[in-house]
PDB file of N, CA and C in Angstrom:
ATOM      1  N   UNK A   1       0.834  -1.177   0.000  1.00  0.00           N
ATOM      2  CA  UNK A   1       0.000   0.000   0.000  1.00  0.00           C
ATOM      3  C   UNK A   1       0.879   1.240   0.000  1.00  0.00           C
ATOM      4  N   UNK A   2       0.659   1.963  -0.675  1.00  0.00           N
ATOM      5  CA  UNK A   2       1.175   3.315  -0.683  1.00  0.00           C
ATOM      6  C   UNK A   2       0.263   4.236   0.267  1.00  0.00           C
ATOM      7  N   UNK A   3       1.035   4.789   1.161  1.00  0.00           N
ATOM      8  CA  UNK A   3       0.739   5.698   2.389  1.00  0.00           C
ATOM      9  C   UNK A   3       0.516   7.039   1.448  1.00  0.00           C
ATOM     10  N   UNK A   4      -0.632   7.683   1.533  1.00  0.00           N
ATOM     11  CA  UNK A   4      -0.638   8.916   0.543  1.00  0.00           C
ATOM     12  C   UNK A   4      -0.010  10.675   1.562  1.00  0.00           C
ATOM     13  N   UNK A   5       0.447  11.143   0.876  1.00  0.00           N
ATOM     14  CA  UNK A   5       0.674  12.257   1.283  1.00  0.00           C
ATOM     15  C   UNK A   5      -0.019  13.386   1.776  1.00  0.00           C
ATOM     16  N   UNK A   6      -1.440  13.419   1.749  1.00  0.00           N
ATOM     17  CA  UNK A   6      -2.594  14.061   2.352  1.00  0.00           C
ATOM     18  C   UNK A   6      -3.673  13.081   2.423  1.00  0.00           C
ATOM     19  N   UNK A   7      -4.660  13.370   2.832  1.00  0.00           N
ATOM     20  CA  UNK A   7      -5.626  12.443   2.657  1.00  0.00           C
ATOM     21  C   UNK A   7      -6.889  13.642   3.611  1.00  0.00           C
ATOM     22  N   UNK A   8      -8.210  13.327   3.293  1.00  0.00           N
ATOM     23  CA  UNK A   8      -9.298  14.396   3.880  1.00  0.00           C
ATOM     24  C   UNK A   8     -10.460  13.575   4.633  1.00  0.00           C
ATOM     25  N   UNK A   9     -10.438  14.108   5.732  1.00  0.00           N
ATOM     26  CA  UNK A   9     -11.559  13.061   6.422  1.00  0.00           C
ATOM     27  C   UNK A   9     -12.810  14.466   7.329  1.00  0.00           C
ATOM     28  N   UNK A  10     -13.839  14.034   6.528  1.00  0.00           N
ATOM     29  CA  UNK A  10     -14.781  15.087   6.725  1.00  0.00           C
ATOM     30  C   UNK A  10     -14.356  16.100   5.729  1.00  0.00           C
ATOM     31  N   UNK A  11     -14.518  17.127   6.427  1.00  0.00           N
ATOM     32  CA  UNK A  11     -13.601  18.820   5.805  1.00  0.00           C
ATOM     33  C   UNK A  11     -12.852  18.943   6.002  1.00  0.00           C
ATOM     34  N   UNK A  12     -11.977  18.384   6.887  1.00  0.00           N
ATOM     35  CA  UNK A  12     -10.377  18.527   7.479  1.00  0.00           C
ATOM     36  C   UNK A  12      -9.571  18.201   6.226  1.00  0.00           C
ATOM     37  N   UNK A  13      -8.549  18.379   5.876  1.00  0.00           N
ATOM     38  CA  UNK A  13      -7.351  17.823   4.993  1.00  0.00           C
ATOM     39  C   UNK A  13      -6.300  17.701   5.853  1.00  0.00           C
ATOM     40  N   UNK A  14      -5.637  16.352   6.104  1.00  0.00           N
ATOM     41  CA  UNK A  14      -4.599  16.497   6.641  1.00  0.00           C
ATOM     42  C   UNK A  14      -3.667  16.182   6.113  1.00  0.00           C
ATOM     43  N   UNK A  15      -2.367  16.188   6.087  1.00  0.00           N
ATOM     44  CA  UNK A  15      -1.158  16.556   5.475  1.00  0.00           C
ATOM     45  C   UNK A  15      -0.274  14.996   6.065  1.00  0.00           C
ATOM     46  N   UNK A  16      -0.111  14.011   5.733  1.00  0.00           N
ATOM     47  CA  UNK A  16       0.904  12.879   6.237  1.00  0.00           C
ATOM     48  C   UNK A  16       2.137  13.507   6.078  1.00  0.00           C
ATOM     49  N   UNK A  17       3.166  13.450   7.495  1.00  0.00           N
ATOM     50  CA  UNK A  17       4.071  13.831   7.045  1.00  0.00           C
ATOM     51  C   UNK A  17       5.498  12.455   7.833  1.00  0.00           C
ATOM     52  N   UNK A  18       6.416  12.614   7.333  1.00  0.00           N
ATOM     53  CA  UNK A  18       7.033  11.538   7.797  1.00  0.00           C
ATOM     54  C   UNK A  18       8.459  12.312   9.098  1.00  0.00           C
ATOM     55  N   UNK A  19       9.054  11.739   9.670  1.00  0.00           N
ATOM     56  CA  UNK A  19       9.835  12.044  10.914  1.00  0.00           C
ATOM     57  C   UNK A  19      11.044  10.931  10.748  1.00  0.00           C
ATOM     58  N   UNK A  20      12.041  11.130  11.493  1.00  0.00           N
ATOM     59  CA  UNK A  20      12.970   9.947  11.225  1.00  0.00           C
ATOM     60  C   UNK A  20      12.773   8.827  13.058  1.00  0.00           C
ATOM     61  N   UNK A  21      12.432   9.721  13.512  1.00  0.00           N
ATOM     62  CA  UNK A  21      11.973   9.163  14.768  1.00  0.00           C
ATOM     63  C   UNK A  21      10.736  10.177  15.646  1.00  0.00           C
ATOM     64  N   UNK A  22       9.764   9.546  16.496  1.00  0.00           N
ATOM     65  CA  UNK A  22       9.077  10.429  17.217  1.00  0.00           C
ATOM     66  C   UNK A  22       9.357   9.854  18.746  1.00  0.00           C
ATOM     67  N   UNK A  23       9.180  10.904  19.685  1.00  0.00           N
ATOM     68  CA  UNK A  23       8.726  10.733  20.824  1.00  0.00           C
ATOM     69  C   UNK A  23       8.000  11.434  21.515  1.00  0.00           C
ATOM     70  N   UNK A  24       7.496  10.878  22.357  1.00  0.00           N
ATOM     71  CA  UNK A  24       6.037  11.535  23.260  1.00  0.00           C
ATOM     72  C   UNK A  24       7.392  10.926  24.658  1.00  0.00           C
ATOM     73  N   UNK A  25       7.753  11.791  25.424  1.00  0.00           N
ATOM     74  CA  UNK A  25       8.755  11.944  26.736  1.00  0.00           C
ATOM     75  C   UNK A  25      10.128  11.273  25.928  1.00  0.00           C
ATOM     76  N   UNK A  26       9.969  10.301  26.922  1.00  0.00           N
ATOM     77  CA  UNK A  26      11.327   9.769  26.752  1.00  0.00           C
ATOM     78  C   UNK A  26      10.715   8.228  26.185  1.00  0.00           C
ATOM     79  N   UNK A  27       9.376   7.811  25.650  1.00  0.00           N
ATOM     80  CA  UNK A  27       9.129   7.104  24.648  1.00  0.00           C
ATOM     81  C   UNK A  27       9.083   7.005  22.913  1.00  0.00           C
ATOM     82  N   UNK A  28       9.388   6.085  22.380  1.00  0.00           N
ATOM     83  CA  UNK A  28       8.984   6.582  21.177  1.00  0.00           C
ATOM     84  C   UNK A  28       7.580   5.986  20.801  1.00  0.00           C
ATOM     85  N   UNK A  29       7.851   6.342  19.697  1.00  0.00           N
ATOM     86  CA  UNK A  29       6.367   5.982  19.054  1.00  0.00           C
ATOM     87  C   UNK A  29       6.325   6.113  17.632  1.00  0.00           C
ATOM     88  N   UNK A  30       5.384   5.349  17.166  1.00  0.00           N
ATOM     89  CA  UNK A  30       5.472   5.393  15.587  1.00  0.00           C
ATOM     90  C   UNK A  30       4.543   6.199  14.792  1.00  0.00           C
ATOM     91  N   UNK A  31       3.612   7.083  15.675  1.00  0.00           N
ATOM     92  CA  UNK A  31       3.201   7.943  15.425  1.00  0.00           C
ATOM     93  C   UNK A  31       1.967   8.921  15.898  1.00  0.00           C
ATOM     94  N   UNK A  32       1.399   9.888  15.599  1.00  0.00           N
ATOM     95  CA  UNK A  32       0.324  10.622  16.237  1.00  0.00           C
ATOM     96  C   UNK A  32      -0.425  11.664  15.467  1.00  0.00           C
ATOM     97  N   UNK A  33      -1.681  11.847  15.482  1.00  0.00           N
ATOM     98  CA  UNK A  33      -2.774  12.735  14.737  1.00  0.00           C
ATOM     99  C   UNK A  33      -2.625  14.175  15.402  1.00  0.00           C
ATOM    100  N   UNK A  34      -2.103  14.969  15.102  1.00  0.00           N
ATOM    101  CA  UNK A  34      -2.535  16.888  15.870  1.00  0.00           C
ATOM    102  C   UNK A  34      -3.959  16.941  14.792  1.00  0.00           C
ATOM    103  N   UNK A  35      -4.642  16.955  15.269  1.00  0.00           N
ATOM    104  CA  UNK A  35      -6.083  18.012  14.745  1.00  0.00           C
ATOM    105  C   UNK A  35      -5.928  19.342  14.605  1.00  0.00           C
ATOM    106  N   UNK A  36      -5.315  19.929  15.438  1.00  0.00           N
ATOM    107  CA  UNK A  36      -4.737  21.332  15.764  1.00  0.00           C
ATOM    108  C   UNK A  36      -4.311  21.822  14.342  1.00  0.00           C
ATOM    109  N   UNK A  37      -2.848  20.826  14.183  1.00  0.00           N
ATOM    110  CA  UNK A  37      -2.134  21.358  12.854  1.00  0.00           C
ATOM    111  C   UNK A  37      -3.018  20.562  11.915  1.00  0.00           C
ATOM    112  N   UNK A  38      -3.747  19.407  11.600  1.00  0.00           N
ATOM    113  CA  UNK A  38      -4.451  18.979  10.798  1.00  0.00           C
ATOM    114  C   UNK A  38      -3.279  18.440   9.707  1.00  0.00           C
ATOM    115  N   UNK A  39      -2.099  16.789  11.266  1.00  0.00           N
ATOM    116  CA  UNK A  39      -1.196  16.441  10.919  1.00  0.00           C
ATOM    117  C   UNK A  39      -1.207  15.161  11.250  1.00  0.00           C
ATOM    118  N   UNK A  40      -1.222  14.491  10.288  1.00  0.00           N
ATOM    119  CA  UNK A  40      -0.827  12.825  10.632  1.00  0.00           C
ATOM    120  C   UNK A  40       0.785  12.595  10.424  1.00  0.00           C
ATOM    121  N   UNK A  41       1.333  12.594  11.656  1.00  0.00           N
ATOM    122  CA  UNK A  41       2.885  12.319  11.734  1.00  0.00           C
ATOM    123  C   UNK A  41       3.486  10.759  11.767  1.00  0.00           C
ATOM    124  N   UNK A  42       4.373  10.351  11.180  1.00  0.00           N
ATOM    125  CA  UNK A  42       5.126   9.008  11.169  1.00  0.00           C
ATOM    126  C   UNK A  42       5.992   8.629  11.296  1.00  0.00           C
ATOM    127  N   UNK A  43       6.469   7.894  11.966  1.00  0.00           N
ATOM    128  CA  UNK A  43       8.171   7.929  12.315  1.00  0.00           C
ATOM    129  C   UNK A  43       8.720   6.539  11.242  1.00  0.00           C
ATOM    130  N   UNK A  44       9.564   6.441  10.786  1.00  0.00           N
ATOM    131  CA  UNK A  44      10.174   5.650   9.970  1.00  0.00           C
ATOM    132  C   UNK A  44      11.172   4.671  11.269  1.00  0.00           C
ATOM    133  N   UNK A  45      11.978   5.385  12.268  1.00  0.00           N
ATOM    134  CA  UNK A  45      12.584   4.236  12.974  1.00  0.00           C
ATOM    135  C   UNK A  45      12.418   4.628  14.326  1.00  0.00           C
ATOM    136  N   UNK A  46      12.398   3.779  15.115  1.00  0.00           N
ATOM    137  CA  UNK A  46      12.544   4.155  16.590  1.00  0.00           C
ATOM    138  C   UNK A  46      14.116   4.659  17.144  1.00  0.00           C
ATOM    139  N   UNK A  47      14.525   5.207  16.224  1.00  0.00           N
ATOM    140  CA  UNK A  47      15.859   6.302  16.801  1.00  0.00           C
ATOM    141  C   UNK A  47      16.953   5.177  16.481  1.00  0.00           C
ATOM    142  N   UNK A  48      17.076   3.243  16.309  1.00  0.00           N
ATOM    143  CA  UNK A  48      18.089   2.674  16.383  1.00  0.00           C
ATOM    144  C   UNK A  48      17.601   1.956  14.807  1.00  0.00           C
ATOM    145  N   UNK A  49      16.222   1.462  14.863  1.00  0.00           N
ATOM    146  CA  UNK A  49      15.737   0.692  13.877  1.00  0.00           C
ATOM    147  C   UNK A  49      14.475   0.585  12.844  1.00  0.00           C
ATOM    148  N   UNK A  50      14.937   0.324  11.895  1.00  0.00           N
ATOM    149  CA  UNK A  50      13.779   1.056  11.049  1.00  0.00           C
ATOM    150  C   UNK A  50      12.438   0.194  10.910  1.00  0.00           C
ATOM    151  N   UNK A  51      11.388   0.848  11.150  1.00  0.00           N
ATOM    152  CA  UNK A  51      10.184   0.044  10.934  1.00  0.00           C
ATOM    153  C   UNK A  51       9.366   0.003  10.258  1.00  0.00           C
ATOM    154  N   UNK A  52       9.037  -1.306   9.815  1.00  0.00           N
ATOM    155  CA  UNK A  52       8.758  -2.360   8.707  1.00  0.00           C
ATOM    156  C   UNK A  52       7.549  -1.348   7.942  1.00  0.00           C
ATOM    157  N   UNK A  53       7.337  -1.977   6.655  1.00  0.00           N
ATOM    158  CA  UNK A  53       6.396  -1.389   5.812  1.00  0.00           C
ATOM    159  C   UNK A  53       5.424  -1.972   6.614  1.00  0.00           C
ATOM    160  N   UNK A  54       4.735  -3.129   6.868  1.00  0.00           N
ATOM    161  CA  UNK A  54       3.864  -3.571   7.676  1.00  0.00           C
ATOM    162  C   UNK A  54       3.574  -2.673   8.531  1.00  0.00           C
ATOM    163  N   UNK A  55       4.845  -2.169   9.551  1.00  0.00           N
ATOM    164  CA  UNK A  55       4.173  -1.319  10.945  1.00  0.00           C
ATOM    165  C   UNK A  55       3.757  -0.152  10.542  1.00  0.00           C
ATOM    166  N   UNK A  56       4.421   0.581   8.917  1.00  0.00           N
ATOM    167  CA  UNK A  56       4.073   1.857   8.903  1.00  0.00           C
ATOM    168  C   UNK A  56       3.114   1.897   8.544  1.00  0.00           C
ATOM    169  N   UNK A  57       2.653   1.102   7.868  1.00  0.00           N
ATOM    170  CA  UNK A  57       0.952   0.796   7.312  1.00  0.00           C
ATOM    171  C   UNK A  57      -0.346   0.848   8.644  1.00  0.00           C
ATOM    172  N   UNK A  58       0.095  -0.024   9.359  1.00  0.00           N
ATOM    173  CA  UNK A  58      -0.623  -0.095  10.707  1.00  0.00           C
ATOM    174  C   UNK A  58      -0.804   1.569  11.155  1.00  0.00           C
ATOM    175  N   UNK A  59       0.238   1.900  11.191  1.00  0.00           N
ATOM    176  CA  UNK A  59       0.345   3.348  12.087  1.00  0.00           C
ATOM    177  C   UNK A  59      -0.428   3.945  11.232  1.00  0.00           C
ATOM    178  N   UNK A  60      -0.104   4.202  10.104  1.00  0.00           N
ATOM    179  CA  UNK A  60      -1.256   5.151   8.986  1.00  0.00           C
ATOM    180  C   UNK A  60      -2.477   4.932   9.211  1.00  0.00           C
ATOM    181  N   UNK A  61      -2.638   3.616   9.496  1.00  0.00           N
ATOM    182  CA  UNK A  61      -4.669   3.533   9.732  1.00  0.00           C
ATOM    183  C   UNK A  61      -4.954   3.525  10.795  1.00  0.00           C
ATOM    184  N   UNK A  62      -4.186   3.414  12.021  1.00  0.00           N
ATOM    185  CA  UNK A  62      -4.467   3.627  13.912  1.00  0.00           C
ATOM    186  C   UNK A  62      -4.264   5.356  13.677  1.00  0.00           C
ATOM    187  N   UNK A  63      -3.893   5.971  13.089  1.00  0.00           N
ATOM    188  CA  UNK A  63      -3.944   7.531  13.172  1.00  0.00           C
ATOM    189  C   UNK A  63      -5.078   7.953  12.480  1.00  0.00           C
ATOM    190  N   UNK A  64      -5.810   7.640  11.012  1.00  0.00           N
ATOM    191  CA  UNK A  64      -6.593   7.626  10.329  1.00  0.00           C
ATOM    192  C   UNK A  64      -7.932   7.515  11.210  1.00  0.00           C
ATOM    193  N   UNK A  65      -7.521   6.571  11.795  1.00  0.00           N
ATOM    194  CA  UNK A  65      -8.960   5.565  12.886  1.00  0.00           C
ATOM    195  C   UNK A  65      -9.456   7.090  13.892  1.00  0.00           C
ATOM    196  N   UNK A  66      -8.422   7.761  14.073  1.00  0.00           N
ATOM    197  CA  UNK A  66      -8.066   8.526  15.750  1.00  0.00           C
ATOM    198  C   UNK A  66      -8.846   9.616  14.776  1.00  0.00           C
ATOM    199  N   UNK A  67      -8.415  10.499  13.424  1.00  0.00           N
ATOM    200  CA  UNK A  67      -8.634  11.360  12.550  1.00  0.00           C
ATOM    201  C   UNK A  67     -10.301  10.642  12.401  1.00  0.00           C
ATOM    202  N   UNK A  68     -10.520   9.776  12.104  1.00  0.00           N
ATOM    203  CA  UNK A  68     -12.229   9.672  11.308  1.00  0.00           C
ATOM    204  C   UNK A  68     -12.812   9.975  12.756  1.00  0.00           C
ATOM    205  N   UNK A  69     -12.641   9.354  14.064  1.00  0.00           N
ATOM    206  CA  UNK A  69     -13.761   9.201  15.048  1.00  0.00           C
ATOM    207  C   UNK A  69     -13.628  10.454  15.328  1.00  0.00           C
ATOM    208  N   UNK A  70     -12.590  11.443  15.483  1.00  0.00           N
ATOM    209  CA  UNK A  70     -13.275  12.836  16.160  1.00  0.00           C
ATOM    210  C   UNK A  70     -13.830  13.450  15.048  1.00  0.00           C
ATOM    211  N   UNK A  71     -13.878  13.462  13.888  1.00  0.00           N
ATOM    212  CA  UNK A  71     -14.355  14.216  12.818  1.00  0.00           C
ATOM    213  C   UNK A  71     -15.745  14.019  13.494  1.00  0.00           C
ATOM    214  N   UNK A  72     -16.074  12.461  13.481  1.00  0.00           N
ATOM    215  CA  UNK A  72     -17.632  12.011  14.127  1.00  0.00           C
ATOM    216  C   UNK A  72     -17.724  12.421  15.379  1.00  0.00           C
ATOM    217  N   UNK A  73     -17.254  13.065  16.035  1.00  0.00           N
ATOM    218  CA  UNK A  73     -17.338  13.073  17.169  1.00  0.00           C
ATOM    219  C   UNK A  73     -17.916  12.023  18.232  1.00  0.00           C
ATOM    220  N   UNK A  74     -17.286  11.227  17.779  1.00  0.00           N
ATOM    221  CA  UNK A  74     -17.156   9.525  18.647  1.00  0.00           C
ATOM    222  C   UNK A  74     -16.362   9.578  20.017  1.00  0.00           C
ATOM    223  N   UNK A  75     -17.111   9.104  21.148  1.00  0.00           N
ATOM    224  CA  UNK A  75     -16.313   9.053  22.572  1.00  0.00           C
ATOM    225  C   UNK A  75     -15.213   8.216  22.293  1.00  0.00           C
ATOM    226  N   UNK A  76     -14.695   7.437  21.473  1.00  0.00           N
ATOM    227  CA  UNK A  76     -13.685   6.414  21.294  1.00  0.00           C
ATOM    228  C   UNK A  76     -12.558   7.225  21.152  1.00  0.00           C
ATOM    229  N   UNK A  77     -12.845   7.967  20.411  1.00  0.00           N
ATOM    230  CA  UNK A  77     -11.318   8.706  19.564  1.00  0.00           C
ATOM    231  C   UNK A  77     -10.425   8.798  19.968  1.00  0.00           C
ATOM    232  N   UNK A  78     -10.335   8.685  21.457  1.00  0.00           N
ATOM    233  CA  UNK A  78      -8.911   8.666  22.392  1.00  0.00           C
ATOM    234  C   UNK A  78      -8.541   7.290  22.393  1.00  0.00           C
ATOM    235  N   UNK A  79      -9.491   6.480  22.945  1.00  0.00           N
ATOM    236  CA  UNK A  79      -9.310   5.456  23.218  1.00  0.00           C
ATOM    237  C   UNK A  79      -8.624   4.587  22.338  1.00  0.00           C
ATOM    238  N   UNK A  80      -6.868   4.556  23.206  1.00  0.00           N
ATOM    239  CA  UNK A  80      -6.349   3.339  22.366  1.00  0.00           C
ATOM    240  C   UNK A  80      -6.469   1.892  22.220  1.00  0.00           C
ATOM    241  N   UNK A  81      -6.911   1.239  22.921  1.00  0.00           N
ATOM    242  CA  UNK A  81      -7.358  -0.273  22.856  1.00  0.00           C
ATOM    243  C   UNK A  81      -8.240  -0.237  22.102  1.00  0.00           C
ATOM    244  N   UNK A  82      -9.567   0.667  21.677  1.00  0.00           N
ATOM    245  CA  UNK A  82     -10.367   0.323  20.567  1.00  0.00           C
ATOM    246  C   UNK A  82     -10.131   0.824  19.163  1.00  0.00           C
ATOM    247  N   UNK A  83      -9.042   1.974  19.337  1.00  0.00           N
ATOM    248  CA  UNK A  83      -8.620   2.251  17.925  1.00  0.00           C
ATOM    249  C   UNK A  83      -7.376   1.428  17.685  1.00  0.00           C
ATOM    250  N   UNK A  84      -7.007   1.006  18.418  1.00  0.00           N
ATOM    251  CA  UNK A  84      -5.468  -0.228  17.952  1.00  0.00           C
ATOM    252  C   UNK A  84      -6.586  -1.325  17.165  1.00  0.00           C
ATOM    253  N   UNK A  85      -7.651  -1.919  18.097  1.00  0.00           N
ATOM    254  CA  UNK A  85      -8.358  -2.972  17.466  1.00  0.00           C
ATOM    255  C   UNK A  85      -8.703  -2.834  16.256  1.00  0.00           C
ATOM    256  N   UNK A  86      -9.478  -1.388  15.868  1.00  0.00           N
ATOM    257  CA  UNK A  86     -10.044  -1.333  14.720  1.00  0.00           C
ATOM    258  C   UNK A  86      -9.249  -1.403  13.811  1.00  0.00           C
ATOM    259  N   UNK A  87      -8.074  -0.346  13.732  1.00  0.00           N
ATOM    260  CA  UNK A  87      -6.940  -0.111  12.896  1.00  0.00           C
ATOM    261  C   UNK A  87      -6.515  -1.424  12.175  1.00  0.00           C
ATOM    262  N   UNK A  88      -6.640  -2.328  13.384  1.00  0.00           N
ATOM    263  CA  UNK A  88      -5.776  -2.939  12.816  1.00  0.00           C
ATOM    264  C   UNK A  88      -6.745  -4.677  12.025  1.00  0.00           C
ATOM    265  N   UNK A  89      -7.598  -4.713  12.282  1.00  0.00           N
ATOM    266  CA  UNK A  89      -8.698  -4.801  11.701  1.00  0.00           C
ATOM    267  C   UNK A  89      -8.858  -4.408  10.160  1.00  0.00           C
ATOM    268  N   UNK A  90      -8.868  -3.187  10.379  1.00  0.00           N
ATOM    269  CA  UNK A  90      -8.921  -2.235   8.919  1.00  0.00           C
ATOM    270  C   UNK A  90      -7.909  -2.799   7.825  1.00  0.00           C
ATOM    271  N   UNK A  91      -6.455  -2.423   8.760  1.00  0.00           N
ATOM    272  CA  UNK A  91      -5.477  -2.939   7.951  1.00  0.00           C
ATOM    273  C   UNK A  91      -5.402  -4.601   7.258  1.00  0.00           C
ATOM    274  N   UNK A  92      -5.890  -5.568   8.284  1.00  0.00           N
ATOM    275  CA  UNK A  92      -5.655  -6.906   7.714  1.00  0.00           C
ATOM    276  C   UNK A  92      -6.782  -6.661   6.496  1.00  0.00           C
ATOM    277  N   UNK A  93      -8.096  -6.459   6.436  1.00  0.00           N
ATOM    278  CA  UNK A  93      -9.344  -5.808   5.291  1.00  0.00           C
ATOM    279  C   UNK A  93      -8.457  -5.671   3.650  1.00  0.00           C
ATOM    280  N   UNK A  94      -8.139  -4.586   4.332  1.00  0.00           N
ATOM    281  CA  UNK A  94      -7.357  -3.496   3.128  1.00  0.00           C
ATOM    282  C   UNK A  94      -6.015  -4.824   2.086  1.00  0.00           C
ATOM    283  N   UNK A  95      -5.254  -4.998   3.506  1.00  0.00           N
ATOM    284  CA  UNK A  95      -4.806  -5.909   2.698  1.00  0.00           C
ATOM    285  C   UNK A  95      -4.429  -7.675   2.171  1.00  0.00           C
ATOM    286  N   UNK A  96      -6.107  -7.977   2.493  1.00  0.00           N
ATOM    287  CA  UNK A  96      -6.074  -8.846   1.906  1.00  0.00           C
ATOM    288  C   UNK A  96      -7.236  -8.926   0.795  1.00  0.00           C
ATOM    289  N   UNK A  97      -7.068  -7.386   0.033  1.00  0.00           N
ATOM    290  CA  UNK A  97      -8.150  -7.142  -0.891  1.00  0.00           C
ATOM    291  C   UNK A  97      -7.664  -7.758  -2.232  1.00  0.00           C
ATOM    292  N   UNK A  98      -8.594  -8.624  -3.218  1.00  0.00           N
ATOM    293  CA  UNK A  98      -8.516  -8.822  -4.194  1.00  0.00           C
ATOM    294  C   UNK A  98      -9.035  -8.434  -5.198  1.00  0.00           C
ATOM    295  N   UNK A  99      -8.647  -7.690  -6.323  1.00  0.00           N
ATOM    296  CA  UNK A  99      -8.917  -6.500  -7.375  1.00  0.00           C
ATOM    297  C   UNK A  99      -8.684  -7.491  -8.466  1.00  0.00           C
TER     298      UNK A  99
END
């Protein structure tokens, strides 16, 4: 799958942008939605190692997931145990589509 470089959910447009590493403290992470900036951010490695097309795929649709439910204004939208589930859900969907 090709990760697209913007993508629009509702009226929002947000902008994918990529990072060579992220962290939230002194964790990393592979990535996070600002609504604010109307930014889906991605980290390519955790600061030592680079992660897999698989994980970056995952991360694109657990941020996507976080981006659609507040557009809806869904009580979930924080919630990571049900947007990890869905995401990733989504992702096995997506790719085991046959065209």
């Amino acid at each position: 799958m090709i990760i697209p470089k913007e993508i629009k959910v509702g009226k929002t447009k947000y902008n994918v942008e990529w990072f060579k590493e992220i962290r939230k403290g002194k964790q990393h992470c592979h990535g996070f939605v600002s609504y604010l900036e109307k930014c889906i951010a991605l980290a390519k490695t955790d600061g030592t190692n680079k992660y897999s097309k698989q994980e970056k795929e995952e991360t694109f649709w657990h941020e996507l997931t976080h981006a659609i439910l507040k557009d809806m204004n869904h009580e979930l939208f924080d919630n990571e145990k049900f947007v990890t589930q869905f995401s990733q859900r989504l992702n096995d969907a997506i790719r085991s589509a046959k065209f």
